[in-house]
Protein backbone atom coordinates (compact mmCIF):
# COMPACT_ATOMS: atom_id res chain seq x y z
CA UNK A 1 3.73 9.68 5.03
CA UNK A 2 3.55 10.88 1.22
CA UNK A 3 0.26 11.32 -0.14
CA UNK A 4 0.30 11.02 -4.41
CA UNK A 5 -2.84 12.52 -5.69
CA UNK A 6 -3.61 12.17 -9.53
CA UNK A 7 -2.49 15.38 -11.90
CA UNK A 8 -5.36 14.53 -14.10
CA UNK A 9 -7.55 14.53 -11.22
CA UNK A 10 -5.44 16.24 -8.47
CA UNK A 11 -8.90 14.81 -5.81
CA UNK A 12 -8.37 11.49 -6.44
CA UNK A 13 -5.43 10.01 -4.23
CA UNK A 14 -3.47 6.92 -5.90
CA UNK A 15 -1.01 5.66 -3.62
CA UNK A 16 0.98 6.15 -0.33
CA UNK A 17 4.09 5.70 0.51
CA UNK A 18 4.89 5.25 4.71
CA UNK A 19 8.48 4.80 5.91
CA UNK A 20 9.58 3.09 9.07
CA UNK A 21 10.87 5.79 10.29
CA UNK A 22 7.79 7.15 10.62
CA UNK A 23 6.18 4.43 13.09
CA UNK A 24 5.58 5.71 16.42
CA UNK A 25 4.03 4.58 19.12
CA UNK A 26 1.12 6.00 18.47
CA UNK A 27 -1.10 4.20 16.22
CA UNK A 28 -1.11 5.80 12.64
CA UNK A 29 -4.31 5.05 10.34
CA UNK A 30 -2.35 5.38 7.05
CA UNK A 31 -4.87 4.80 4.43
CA UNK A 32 -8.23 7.12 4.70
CA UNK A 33 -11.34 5.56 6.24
CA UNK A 34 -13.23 5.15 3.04
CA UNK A 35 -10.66 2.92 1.26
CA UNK A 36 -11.62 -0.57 0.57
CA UNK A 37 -7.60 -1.67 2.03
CA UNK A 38 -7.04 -0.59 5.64
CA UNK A 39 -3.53 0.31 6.66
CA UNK A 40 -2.29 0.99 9.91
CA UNK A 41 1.15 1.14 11.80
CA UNK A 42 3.09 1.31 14.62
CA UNK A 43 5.70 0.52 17.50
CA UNK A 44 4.80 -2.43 20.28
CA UNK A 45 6.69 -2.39 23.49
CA UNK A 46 7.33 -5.71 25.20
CA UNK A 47 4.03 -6.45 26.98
CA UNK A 48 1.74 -4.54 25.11
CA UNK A 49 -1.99 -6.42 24.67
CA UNK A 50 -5.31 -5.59 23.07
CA UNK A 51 -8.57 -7.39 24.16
CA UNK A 52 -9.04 -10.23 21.87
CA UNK A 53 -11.49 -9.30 19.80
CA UNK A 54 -13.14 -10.56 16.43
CA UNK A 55 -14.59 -8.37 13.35
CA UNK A 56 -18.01 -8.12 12.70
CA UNK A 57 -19.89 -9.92 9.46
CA UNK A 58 -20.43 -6.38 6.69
CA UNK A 59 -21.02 -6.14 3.57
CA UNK A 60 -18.02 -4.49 1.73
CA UNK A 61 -17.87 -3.84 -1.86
CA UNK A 62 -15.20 -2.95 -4.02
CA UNK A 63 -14.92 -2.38 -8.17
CA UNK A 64 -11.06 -2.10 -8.05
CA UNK A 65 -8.20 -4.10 -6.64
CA UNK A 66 -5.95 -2.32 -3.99
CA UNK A 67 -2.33 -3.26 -3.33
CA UNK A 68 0.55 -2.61 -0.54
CA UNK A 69 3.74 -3.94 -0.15
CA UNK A 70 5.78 -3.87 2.72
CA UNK A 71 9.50 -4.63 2.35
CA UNK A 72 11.47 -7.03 5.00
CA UNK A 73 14.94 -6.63 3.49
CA UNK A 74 16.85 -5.37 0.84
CA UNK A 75 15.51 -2.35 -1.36
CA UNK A 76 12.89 -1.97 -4.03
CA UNK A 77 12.17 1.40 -6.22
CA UNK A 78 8.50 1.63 -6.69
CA UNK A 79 7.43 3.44 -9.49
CA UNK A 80 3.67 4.93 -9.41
CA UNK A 81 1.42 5.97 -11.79
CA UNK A 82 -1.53 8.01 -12.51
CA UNK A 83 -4.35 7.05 -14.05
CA UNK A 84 -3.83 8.11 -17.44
CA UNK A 85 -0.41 5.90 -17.32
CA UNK A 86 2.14 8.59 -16.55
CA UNK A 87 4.63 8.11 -13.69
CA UNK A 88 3.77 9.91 -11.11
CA UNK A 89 7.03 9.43 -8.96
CA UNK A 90 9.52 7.21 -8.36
CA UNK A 91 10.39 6.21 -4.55
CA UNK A 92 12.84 3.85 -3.14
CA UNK A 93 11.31 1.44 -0.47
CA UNK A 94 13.61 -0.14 2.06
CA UNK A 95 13.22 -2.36 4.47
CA UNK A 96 10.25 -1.32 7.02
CA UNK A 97 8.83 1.07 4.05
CA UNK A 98 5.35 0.54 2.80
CA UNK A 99 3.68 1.40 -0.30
CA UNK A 100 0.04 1.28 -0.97
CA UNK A 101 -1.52 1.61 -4.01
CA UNK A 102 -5.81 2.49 -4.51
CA UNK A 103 -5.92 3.12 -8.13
CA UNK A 104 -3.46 4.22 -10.83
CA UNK A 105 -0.88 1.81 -12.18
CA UNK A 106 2.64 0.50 -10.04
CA UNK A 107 6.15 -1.19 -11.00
CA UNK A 108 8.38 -2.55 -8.65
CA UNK A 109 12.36 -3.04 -9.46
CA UNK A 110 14.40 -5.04 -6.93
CA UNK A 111 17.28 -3.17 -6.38
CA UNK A 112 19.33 -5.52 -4.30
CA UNK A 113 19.45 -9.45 -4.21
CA UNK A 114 17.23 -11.41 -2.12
CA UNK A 115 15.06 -8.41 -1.38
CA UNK A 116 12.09 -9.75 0.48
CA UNK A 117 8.71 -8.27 0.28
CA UNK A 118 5.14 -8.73 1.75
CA UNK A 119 2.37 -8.37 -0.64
CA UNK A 120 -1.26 -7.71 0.20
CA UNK A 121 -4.21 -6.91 -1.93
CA UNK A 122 -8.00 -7.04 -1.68
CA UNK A 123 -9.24 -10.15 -3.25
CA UNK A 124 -11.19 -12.43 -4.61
CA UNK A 125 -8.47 -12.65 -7.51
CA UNK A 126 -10.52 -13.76 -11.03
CA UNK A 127 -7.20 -13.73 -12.66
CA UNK A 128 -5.08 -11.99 -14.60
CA UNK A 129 -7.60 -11.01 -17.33
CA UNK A 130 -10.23 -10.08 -15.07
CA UNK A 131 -7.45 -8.25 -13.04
CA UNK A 132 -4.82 -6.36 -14.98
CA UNK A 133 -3.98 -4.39 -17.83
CA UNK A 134 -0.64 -3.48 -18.52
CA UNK A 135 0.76 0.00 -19.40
């Protein structure tokens, strides 16, 4: 797992990236405990259960939206920014890899046709104008 922390701010962490072949089977809490998006990971063997269980009604605020993407096939270079708009790094993401980004700015370039991607962020979504700028 690579941790980016901000050079402006070198205590505020911006974005993770977690590659498959870092899943074990030992669950891995990837993002810290305080971040509004929880990610976790790893390895099921056949048979493998958890109670069933539901999540409990809390209160949960947020002032920013937080994004991952996971990609299925093909390969993606993510590049990640710091929150006075410099890239920070530039990663390649294949398929298994996970990025996550809390705060600073992201691109994404397909790098291969047909690459296929998951995309999760925390919502409500109030649309592009109440969501984004662009750098």
């Amino acid at each position: 797992m690579r941790k980016l922390y901000s050079k402006v701010d070198p205590a505020l962490l911006l974005h993770i990236v977690n590659r498959k072949s870092e899943i074990t089977n030992q669950r891995i809490d990837i993002s810290p405990n305080e971040e509004f998006l929880q990610v976790s990971c790893f390895k099921l063997n056949e048979g493998k259960t958890f109670k069933a269980h539901k999540h409990i009604e809390n209160i949960r605020t947020t002032n920013i939206t937080q994004e991952s993407w996971i990609v299925i096939t093909g390969k993606i270079k993510a590049i990640l920014y710091d929150i006075d708009d410099t890239i920070l790094e530039e990663v390649v993401l294949e398929a298994g890899d996970c990025s996550i980004t809390f705060r600073g700015g992201h691109n994404y370039l397909s790098l291969e046709d047909n690459s296929t991607v998951y995309e999760y962020k925390t919502g409500p979504y109030f649309g592009i104008d109440k969501d984004k700028t662009f750098i």
